[in-house]
C-alpha atoms as a PDB file:
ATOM      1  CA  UNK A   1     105.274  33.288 -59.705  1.00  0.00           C
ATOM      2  CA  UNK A   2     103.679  36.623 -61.189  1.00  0.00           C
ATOM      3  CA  UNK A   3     105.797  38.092 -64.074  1.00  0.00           C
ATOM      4  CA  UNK A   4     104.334  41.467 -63.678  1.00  0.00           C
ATOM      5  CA  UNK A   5     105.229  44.537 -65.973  1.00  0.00           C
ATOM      6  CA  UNK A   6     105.542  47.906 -63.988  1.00  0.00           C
ATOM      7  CA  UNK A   7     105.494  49.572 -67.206  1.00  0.00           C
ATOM      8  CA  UNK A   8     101.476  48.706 -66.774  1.00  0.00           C
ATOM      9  CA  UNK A   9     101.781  51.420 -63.832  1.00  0.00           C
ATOM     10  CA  UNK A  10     101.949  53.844 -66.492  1.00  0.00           C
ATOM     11  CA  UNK A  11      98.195  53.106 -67.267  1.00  0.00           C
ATOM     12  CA  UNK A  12      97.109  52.873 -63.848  1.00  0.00           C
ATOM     13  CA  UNK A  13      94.112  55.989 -64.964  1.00  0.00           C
ATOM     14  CA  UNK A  14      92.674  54.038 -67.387  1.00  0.00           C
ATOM     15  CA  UNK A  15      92.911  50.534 -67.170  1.00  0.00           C
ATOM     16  CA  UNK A  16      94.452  49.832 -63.730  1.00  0.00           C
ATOM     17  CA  UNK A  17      92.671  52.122 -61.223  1.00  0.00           C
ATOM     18  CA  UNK A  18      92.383  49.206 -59.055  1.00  0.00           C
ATOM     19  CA  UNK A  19      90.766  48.267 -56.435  1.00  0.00           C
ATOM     20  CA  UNK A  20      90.685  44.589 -54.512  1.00  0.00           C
ATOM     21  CA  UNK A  21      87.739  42.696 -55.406  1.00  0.00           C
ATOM     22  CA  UNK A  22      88.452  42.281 -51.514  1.00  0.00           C
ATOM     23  CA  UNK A  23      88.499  45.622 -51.080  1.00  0.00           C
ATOM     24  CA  UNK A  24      84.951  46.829 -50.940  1.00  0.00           C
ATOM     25  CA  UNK A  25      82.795  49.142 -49.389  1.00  0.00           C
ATOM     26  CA  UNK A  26      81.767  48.083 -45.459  1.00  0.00           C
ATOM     27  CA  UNK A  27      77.913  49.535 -45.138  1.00  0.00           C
ATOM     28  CA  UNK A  28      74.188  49.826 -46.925  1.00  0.00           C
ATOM     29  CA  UNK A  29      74.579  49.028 -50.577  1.00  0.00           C
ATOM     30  CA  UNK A  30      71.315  50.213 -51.785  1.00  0.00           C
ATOM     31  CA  UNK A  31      70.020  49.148 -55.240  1.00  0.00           C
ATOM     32  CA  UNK A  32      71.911  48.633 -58.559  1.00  0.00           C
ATOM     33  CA  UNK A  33      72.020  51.836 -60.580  1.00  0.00           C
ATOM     34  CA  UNK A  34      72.920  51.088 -64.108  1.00  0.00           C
ATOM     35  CA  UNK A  35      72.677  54.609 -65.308  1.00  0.00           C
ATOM     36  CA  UNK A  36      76.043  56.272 -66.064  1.00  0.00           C
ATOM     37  CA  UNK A  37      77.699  52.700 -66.137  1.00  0.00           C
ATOM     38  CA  UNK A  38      79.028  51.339 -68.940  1.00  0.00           C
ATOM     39  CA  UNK A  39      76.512  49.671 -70.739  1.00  0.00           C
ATOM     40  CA  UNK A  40      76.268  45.987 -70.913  1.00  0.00           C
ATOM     41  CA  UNK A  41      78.550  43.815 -73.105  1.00  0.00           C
ATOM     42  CA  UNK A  42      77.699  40.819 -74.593  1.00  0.00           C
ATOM     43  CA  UNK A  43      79.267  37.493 -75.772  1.00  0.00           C
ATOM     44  CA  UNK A  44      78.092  33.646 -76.631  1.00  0.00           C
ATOM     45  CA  UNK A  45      75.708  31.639 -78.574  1.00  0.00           C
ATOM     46  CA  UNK A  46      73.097  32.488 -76.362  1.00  0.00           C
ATOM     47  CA  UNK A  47      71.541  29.098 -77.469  1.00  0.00           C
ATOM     48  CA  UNK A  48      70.638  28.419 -73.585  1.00  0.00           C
ATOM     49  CA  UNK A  49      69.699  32.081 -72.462  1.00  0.00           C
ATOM     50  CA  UNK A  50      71.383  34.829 -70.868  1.00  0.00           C
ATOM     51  CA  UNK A  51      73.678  35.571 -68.087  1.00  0.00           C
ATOM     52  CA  UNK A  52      74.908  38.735 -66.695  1.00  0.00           C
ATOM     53  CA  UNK A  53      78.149  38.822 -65.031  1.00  0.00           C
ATOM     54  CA  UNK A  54      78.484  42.388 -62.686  1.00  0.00           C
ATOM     55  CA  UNK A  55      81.820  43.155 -61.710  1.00  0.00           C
ATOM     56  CA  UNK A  56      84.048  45.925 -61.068  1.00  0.00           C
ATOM     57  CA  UNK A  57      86.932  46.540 -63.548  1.00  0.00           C
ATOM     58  CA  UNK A  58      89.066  48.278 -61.382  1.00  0.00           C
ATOM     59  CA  UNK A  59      89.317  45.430 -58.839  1.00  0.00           C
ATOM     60  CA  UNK A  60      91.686  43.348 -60.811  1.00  0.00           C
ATOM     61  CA  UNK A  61      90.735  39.495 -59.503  1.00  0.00           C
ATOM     62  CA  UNK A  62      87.406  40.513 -60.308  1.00  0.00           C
ATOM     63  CA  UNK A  63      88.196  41.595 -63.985  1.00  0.00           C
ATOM     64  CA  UNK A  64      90.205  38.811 -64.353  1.00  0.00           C
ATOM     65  CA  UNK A  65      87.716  36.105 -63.261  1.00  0.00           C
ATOM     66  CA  UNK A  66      84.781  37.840 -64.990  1.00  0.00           C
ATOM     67  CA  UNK A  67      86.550  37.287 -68.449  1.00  0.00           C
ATOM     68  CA  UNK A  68      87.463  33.687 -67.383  1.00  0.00           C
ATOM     69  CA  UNK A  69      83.840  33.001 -66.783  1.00  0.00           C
ATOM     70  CA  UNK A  70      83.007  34.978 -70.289  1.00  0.00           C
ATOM     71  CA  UNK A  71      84.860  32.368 -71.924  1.00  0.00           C
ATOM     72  CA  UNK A  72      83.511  29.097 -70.170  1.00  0.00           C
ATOM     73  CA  UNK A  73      79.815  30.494 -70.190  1.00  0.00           C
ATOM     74  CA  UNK A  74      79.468  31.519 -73.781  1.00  0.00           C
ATOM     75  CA  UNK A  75      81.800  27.994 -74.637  1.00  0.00           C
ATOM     76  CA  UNK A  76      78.358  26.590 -72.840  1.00  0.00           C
ATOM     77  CA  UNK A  77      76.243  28.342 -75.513  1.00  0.00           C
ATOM     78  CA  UNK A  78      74.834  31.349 -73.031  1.00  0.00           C
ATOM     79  CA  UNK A  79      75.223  34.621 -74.351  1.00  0.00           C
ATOM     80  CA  UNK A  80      77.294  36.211 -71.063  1.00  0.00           C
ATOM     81  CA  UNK A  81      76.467  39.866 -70.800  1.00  0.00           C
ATOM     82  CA  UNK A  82      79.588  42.394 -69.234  1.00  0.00           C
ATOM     83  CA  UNK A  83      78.127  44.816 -66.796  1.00  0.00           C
ATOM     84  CA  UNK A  84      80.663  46.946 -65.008  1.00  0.00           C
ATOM     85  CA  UNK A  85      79.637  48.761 -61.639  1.00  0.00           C
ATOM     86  CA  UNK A  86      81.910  51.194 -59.565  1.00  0.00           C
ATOM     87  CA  UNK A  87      80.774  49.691 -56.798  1.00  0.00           C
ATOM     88  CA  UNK A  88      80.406  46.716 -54.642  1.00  0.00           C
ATOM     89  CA  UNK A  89      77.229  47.774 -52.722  1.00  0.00           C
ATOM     90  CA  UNK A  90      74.892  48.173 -55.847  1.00  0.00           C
ATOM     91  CA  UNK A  91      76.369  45.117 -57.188  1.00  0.00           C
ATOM     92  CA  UNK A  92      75.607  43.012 -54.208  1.00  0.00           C
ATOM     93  CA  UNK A  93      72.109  45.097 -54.106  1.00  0.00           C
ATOM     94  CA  UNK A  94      71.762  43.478 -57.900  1.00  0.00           C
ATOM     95  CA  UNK A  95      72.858  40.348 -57.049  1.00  0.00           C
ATOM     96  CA  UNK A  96      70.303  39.804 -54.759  1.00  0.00           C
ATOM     97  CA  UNK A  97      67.767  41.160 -56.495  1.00  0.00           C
ATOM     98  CA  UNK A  98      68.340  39.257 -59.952  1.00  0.00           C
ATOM     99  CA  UNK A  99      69.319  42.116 -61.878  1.00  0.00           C
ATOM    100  CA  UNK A 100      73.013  40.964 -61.697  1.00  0.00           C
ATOM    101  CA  UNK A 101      73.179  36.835 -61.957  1.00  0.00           C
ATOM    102  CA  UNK A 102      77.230  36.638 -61.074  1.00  0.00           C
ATOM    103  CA  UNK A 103      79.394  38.712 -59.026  1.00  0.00           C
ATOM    104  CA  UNK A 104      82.930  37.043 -59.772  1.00  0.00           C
ATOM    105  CA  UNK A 105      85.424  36.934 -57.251  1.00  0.00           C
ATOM    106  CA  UNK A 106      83.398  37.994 -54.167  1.00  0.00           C
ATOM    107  CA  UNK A 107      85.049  38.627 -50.617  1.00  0.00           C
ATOM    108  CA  UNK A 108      82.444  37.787 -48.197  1.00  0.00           C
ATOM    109  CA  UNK A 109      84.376  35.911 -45.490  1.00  0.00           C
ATOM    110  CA  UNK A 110      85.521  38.745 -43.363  1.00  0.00           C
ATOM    111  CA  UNK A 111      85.754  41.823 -45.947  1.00  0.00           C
ATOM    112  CA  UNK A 112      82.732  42.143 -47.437  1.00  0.00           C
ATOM    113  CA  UNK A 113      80.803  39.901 -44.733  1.00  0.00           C
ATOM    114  CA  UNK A 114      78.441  43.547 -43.644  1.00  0.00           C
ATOM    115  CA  UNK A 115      77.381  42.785 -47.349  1.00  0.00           C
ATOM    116  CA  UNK A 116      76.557  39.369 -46.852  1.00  0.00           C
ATOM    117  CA  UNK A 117      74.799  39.371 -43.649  1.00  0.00           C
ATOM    118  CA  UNK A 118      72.641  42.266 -45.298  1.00  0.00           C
ATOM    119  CA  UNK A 119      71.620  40.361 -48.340  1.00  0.00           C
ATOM    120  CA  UNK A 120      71.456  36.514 -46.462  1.00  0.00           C
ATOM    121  CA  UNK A 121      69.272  34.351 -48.199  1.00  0.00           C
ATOM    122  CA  UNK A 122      68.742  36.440 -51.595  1.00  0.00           C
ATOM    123  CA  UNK A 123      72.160  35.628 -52.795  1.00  0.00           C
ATOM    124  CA  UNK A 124      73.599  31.532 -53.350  1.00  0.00           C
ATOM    125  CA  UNK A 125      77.616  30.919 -52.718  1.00  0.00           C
ATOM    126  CA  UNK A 126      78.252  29.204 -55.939  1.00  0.00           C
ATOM    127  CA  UNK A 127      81.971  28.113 -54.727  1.00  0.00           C
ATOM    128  CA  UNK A 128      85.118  29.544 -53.435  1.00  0.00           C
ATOM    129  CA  UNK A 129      88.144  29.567 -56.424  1.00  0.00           C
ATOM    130  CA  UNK A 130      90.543  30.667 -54.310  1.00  0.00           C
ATOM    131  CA  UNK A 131      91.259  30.337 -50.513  1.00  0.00           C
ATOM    132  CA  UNK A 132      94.261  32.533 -49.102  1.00  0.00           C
ATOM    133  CA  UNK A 133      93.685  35.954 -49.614  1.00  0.00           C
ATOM    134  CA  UNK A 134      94.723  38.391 -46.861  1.00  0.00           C
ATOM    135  CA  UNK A 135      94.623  41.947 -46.571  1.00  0.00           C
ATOM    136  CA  UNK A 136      98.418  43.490 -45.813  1.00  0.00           C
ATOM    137  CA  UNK A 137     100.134  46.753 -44.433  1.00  0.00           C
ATOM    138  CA  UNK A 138     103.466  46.717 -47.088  1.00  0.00           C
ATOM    139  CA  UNK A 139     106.984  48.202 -47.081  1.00  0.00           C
ATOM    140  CA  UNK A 140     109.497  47.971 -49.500  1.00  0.00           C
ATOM    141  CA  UNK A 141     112.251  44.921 -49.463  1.00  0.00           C
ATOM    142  CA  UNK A 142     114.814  46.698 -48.140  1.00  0.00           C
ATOM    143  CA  UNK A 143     113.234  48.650 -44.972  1.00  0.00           C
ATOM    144  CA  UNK A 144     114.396  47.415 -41.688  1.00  0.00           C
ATOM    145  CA  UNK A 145     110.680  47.455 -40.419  1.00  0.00           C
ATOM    146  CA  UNK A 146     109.353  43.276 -40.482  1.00  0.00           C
ATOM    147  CA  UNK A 147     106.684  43.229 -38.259  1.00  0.00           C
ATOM    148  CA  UNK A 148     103.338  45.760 -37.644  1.00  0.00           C
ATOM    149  CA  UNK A 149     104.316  46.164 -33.946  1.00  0.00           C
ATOM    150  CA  UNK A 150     107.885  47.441 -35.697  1.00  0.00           C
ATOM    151  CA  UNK A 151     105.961  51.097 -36.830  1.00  0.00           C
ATOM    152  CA  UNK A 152     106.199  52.217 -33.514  1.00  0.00           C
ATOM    153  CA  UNK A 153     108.165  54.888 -32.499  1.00  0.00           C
ATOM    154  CA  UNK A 154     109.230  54.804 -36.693  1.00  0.00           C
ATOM    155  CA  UNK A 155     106.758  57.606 -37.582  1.00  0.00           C
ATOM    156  CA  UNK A 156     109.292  59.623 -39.051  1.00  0.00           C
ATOM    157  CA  UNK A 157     110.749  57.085 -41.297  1.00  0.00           C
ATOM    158  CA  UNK A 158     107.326  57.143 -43.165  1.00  0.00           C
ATOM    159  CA  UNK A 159     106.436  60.719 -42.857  1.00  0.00           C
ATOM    160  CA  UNK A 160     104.083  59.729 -40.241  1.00  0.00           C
ATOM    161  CA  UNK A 161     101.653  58.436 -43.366  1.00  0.00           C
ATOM    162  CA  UNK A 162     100.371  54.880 -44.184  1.00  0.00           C
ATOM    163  CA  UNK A 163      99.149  55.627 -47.804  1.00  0.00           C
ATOM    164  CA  UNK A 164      96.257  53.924 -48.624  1.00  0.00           C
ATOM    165  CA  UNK A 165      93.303  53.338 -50.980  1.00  0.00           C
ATOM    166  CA  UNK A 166      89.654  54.441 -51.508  1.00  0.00           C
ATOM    167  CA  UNK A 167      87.903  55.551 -48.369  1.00  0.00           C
ATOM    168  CA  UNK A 168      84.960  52.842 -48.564  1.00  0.00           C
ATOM    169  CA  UNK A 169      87.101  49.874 -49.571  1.00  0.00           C
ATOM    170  CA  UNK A 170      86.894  47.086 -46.851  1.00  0.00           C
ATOM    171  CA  UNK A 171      91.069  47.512 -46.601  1.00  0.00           C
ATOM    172  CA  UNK A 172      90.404  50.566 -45.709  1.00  0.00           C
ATOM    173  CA  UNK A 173      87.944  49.765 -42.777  1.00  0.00           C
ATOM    174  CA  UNK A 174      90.185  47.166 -41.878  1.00  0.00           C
ATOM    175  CA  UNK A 175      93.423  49.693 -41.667  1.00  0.00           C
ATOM    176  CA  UNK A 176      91.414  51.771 -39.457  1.00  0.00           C
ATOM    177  CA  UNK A 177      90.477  49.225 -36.940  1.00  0.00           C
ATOM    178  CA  UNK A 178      94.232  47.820 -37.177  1.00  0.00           C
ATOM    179  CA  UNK A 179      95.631  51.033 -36.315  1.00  0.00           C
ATOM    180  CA  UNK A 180      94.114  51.596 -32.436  1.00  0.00           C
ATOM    181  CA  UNK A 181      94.983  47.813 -31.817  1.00  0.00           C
ATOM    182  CA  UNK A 182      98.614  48.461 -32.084  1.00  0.00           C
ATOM    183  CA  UNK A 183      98.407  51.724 -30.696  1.00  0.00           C
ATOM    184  CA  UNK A 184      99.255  53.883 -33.836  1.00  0.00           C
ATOM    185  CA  UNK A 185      96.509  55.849 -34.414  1.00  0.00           C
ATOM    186  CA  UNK A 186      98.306  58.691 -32.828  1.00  0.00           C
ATOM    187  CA  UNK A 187     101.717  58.219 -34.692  1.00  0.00           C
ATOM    188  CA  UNK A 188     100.071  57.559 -37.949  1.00  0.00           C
ATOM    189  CA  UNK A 189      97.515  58.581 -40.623  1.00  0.00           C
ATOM    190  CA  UNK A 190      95.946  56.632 -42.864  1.00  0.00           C
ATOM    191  CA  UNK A 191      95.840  58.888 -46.347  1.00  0.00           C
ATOM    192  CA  UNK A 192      93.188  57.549 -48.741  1.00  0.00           C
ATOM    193  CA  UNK A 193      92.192  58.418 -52.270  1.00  0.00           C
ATOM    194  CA  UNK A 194      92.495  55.377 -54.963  1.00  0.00           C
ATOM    195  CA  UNK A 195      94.089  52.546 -55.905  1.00  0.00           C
ATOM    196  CA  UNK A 196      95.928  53.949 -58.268  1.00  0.00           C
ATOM    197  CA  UNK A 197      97.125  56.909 -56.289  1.00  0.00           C
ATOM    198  CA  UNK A 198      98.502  54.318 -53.934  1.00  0.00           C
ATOM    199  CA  UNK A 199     100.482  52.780 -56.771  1.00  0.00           C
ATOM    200  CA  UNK A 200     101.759  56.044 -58.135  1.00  0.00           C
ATOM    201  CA  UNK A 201     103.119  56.752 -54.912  1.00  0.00           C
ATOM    202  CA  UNK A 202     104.875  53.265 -54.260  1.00  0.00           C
ATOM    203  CA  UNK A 203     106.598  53.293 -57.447  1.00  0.00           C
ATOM    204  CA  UNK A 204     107.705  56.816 -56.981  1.00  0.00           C
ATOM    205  CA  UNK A 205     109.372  55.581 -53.526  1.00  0.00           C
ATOM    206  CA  UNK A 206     111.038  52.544 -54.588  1.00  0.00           C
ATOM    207  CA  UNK A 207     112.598  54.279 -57.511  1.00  0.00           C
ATOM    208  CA  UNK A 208     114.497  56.663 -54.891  1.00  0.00           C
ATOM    209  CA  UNK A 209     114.411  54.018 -52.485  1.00  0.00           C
ATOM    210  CA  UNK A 210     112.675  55.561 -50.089  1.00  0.00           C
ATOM    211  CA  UNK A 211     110.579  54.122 -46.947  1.00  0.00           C
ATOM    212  CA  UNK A 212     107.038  54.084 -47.538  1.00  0.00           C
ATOM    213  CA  UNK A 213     104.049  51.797 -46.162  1.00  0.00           C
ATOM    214  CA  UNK A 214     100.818  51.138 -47.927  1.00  0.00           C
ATOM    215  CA  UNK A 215      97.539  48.972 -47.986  1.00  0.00           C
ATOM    216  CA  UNK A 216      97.872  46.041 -50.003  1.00  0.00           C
ATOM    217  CA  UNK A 217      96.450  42.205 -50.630  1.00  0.00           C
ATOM    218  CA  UNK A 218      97.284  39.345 -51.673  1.00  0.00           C
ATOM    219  CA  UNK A 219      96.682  37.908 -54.567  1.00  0.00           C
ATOM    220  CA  UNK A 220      97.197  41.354 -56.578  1.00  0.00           C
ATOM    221  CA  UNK A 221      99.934  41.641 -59.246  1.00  0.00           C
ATOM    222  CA  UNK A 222     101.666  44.872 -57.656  1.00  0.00           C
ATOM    223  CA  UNK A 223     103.254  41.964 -54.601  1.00  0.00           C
ATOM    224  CA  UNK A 224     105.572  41.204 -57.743  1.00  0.00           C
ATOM    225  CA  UNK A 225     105.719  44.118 -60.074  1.00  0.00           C
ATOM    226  CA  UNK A 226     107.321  46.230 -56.751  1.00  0.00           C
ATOM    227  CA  UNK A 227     109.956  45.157 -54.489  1.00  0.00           C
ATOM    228  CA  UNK A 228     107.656  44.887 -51.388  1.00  0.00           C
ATOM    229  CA  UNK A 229     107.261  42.381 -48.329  1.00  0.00           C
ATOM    230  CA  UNK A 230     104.266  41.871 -46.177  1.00  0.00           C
ATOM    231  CA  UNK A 231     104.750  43.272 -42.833  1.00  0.00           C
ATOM    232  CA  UNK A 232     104.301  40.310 -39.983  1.00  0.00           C
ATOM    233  CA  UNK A 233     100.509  40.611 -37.967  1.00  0.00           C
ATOM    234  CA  UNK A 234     101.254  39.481 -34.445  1.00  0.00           C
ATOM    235  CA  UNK A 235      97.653  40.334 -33.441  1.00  0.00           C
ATOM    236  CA  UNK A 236      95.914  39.468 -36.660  1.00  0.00           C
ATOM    237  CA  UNK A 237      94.322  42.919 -36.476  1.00  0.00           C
ATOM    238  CA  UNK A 238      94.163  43.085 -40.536  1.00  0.00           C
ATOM    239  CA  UNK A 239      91.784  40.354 -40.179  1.00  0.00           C
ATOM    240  CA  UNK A 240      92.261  36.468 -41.499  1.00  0.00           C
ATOM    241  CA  UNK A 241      92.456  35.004 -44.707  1.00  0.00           C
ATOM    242  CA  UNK A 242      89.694  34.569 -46.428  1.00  0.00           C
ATOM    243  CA  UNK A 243      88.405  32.831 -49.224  1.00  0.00           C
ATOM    244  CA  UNK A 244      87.131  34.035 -52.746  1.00  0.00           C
ATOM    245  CA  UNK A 245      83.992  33.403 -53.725  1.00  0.00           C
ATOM    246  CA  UNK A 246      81.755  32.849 -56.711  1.00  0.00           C
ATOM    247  CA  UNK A 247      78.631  34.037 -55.974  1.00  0.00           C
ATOM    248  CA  UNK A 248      74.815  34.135 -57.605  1.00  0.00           C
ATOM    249  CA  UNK A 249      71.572  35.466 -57.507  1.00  0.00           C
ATOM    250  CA  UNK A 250      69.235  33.152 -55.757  1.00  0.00           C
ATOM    251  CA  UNK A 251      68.128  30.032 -57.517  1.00  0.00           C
ATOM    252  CA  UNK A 252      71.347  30.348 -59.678  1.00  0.00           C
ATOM    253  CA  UNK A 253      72.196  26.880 -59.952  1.00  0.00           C
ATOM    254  CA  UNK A 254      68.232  25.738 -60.198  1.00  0.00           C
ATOM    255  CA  UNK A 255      67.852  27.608 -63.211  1.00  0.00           C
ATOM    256  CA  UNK A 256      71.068  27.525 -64.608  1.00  0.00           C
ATOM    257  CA  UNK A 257      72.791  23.506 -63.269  1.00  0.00           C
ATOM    258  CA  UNK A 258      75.373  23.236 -66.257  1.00  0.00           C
ATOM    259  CA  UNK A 259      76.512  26.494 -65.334  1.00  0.00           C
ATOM    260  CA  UNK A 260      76.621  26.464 -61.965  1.00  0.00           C
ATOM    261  CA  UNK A 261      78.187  22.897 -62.050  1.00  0.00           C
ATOM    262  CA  UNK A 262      81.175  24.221 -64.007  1.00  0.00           C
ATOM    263  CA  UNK A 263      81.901  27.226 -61.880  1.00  0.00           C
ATOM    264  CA  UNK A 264      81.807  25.176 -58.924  1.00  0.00           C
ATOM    265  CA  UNK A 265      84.707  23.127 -60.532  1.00  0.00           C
ATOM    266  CA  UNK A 266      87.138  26.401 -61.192  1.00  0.00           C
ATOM    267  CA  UNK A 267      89.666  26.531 -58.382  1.00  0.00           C
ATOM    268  CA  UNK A 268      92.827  28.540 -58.894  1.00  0.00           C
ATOM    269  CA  UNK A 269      96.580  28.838 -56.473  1.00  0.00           C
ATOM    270  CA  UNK A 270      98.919  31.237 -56.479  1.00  0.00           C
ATOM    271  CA  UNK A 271     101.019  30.714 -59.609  1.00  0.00           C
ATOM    272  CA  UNK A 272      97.305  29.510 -61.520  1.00  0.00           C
ATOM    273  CA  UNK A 273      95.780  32.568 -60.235  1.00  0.00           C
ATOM    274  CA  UNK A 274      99.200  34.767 -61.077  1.00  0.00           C
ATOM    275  CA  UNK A 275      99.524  34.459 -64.632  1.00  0.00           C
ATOM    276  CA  UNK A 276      95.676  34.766 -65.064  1.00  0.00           C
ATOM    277  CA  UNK A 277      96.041  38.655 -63.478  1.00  0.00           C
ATOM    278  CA  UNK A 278      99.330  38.706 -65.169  1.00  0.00           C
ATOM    279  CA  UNK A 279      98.104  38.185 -68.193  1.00  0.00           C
ATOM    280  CA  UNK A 280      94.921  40.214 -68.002  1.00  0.00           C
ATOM    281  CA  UNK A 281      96.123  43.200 -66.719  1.00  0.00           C
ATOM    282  CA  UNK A 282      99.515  43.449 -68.081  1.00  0.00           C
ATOM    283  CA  UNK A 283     100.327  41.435 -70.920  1.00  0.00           C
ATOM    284  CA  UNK A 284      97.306  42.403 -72.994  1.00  0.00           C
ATOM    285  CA  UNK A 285      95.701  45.040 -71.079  1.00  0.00           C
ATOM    286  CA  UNK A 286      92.241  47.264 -70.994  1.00  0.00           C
ATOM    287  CA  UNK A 287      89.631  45.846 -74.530  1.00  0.00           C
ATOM    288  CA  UNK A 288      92.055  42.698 -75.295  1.00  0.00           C
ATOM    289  CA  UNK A 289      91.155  40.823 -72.173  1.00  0.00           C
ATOM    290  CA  UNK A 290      89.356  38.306 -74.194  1.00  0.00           C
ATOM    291  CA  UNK A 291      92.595  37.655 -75.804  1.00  0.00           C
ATOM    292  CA  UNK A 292      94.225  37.218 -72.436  1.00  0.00           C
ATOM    293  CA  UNK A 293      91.732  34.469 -71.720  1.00  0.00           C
ATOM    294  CA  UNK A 294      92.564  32.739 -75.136  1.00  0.00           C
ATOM    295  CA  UNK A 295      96.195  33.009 -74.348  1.00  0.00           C
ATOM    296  CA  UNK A 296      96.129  31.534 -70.522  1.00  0.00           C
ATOM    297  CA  UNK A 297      93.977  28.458 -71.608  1.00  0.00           C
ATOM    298  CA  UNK A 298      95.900  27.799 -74.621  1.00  0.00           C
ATOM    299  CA  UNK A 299      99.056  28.147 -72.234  1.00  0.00           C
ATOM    300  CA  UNK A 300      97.916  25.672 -69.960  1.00  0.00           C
ATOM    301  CA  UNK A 301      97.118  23.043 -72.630  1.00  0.00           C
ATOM    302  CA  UNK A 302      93.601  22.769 -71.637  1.00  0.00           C
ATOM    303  CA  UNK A 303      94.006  21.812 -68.057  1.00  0.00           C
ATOM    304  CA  UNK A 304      91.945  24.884 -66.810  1.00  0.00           C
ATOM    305  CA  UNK A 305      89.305  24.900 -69.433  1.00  0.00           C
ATOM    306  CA  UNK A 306      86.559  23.330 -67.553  1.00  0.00           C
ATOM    307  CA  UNK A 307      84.046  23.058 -70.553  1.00  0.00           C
ATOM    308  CA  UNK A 308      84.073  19.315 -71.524  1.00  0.00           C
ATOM    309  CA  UNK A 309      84.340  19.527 -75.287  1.00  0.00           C
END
C-alpha cells in the first residue's frame, strides 16, 4: 500500500530522525519551552485569526498530518502557524495551557494516556483520524521467529539485543513492560538511542540478511520500505491498538467551530494514510512538504480535501 523509498534512509539525520507520534515520552511534561526550537512558521490568509499547530517533526504521522491541516486551515482563511517541539511533554504542557492550539496526530489511548490523565479537562479530543495503530516488536521476512513467545531460548540469533528507540518514547516504556511478561528480560536487552539509529541498524541487517529485532509501529513507512513482519502478541503485552487523535486546547471548537468542524471530518486507512507519509517523507522530503500536500490532494481528485469550495 506504501511505496516507500529506502534511499530516504540515507537522510534519516536530518529529515527522518523519527520518532512515532505514538511514541512519546510516559511521565511529567512540564511547560512548553519555545526557546531553542525552531521558531514558528506561518501560512494562510489569516482573515479569521490565528492557529498554531505544535508538533514534532521527527514523529512522521505527526509531520505528515500537521501539513495536511496547514493546508485545510489556511484554505479556511486562518493564518496556521508551524511550531516544532522535540518533545511530547511540553507540547501536551502547551496544549493545555493555550500556548499550542493543535497537537496533530496525538496517541492518548494507551501510549500517551500518563499525558492525558495529567492534563484532563484542559485539553478537548477534537476527533480520532485514524483507528488501528499498534506498537510492534519486528524481524525481518525471512527469520524463522513468528510469534513474541518464539524469542525464547533464540538470544543468540539476535545477539541477545532488541534494538530500539529513544529512551522516553512510550514504545519504549511499553518494550520494557513487554519484556518481564514473557520472561525475557534476562535473555534480552533492550538498546535505545533514536529513531534513526534504529533504522540505520535495520537496513544494515537486511542488506546482509542478518537476524535482527527492533521496536516498531504501525502506521510508519519503514513496515514497507524494509522487508519486515510483525511478530504475533499472544499476551497483548505491547499493549492494544489505539486510535489517533486530533486534539485541542480547551474551548477549541467554541472559538474556532468551522475549524474544528472540518477536522472532525478528516479520517484516513491504511493505503489513505500510506501515501500521505509516503509522500511527505519520501517523495518530496524535509522544506517541500507543502508540496507533498498539493500533490496527495490533487492525486486524490479532491476526495480528501475537506474544505467545501
Amino acid at each position: 500500500m506504501r511505496k516507500s523509498k529506502i534511499a530516504a534512509v540515507a537522510a534519516l539525520g536530518v529529515a527522518a530522525a523519527l520518532a512515532l507520534a505514538g511514541c512519546a515520552s510516559d511521565g511529567a511534561g512540564g511547560t512548553l519551552e519555545l526557546a531553542g526550537k525552531a521558531p514558528a512558521k506561518s501560512s494562510g490568509s489569516g482573515d479569521k485569526g490565528t492557529i498554531t499547530i505544535g508538533f514534532l517533526p521527527s514523529w512522521t504521522d505527526g509531520l505528515s498530518t500537521a501539513y495536511l491541516l496547514q493546508d485545510q486551515l489556511g484554505k479556511l482563511g486562518y493564518d496556521v502557524k508551524m511550531q516544532t517541539l522535540s518533545d511530547a511533554g511540553p507540547l501536551y504542557a502547551g496544549l493545555s495551557q493555550g500556548d499550542v492550539d493543535i497537537f496533530p496526530s496525538a496517541w492518548p489511548e494507551v501510549t500517551q494516556k500518563a499525558y492525558m490523565d495529567k492534563y484532563k479537562g484542559s485539553i478537548d479530543d477534537l476527533g480520532t483520524y485514524y483507528d488501528n495503530a499498534r506498537l510492534t516488536i519486528a524481524v525481518p521476512t525471512y527469520s524463522d521467529i513468528d510469534s513474541i513467545d518464539q524469542l525464547t531460548g533464540n538470544a543468540s540469533k539476535f545477539g541477545g539485543k532488541i534494538i530500539g528507540i529513544e529512551p522516553g518514547a512510550g514504545l519504549t516504556a511499553q518494550t520494557q513492560k513487554m519484556l518481564p511478561a514473557y520472561g525475557l528480560d534476562g535473555e534480552y536487552q533492550l538498546v535505545t538511542s533514536s529513531t534513526a539509529a534504529m533504522l540505520t541498524e535495520l537496513k544494515s541487517a537486511t542488506d546482509k540478511k542478518q537476524d535482527i529485532a527492533v521496536t516498531l509501529w504501525r502506521p510508519f513507512w519503514a513496515n514497507s520500505a524494509f522487508p519486515v513482519k510483525d511478530l504475533k502478541d499472544p499476551k497483548g503485552a505491547m499493549g492494544k491498538p489505539e486510535g489517533l487523535h486530533f486534539l485541542g486546547a480547551k474551548g477549541f471548537a467554541e472559538k474556532h467551530p468551522d475549524a474544528a468542524e472540518l477536522i472532525s471530518k478528516i479520517t484516513l486507512d491504511d493505503a489513505q494514510y500510506g501515501s500521505l507519509e509516503d509522500l511527505v517523507v519520501n517523495r518530496f522530503g524535509e522544506g517541500k512538504e507543502p508540496q507533498a500536500i498539493d500533490a496527495w490532494v490533487e492525486k486524490n481528485a479532491g476526495q480528501f480535501d475537506w474544505v467545501k469550495k
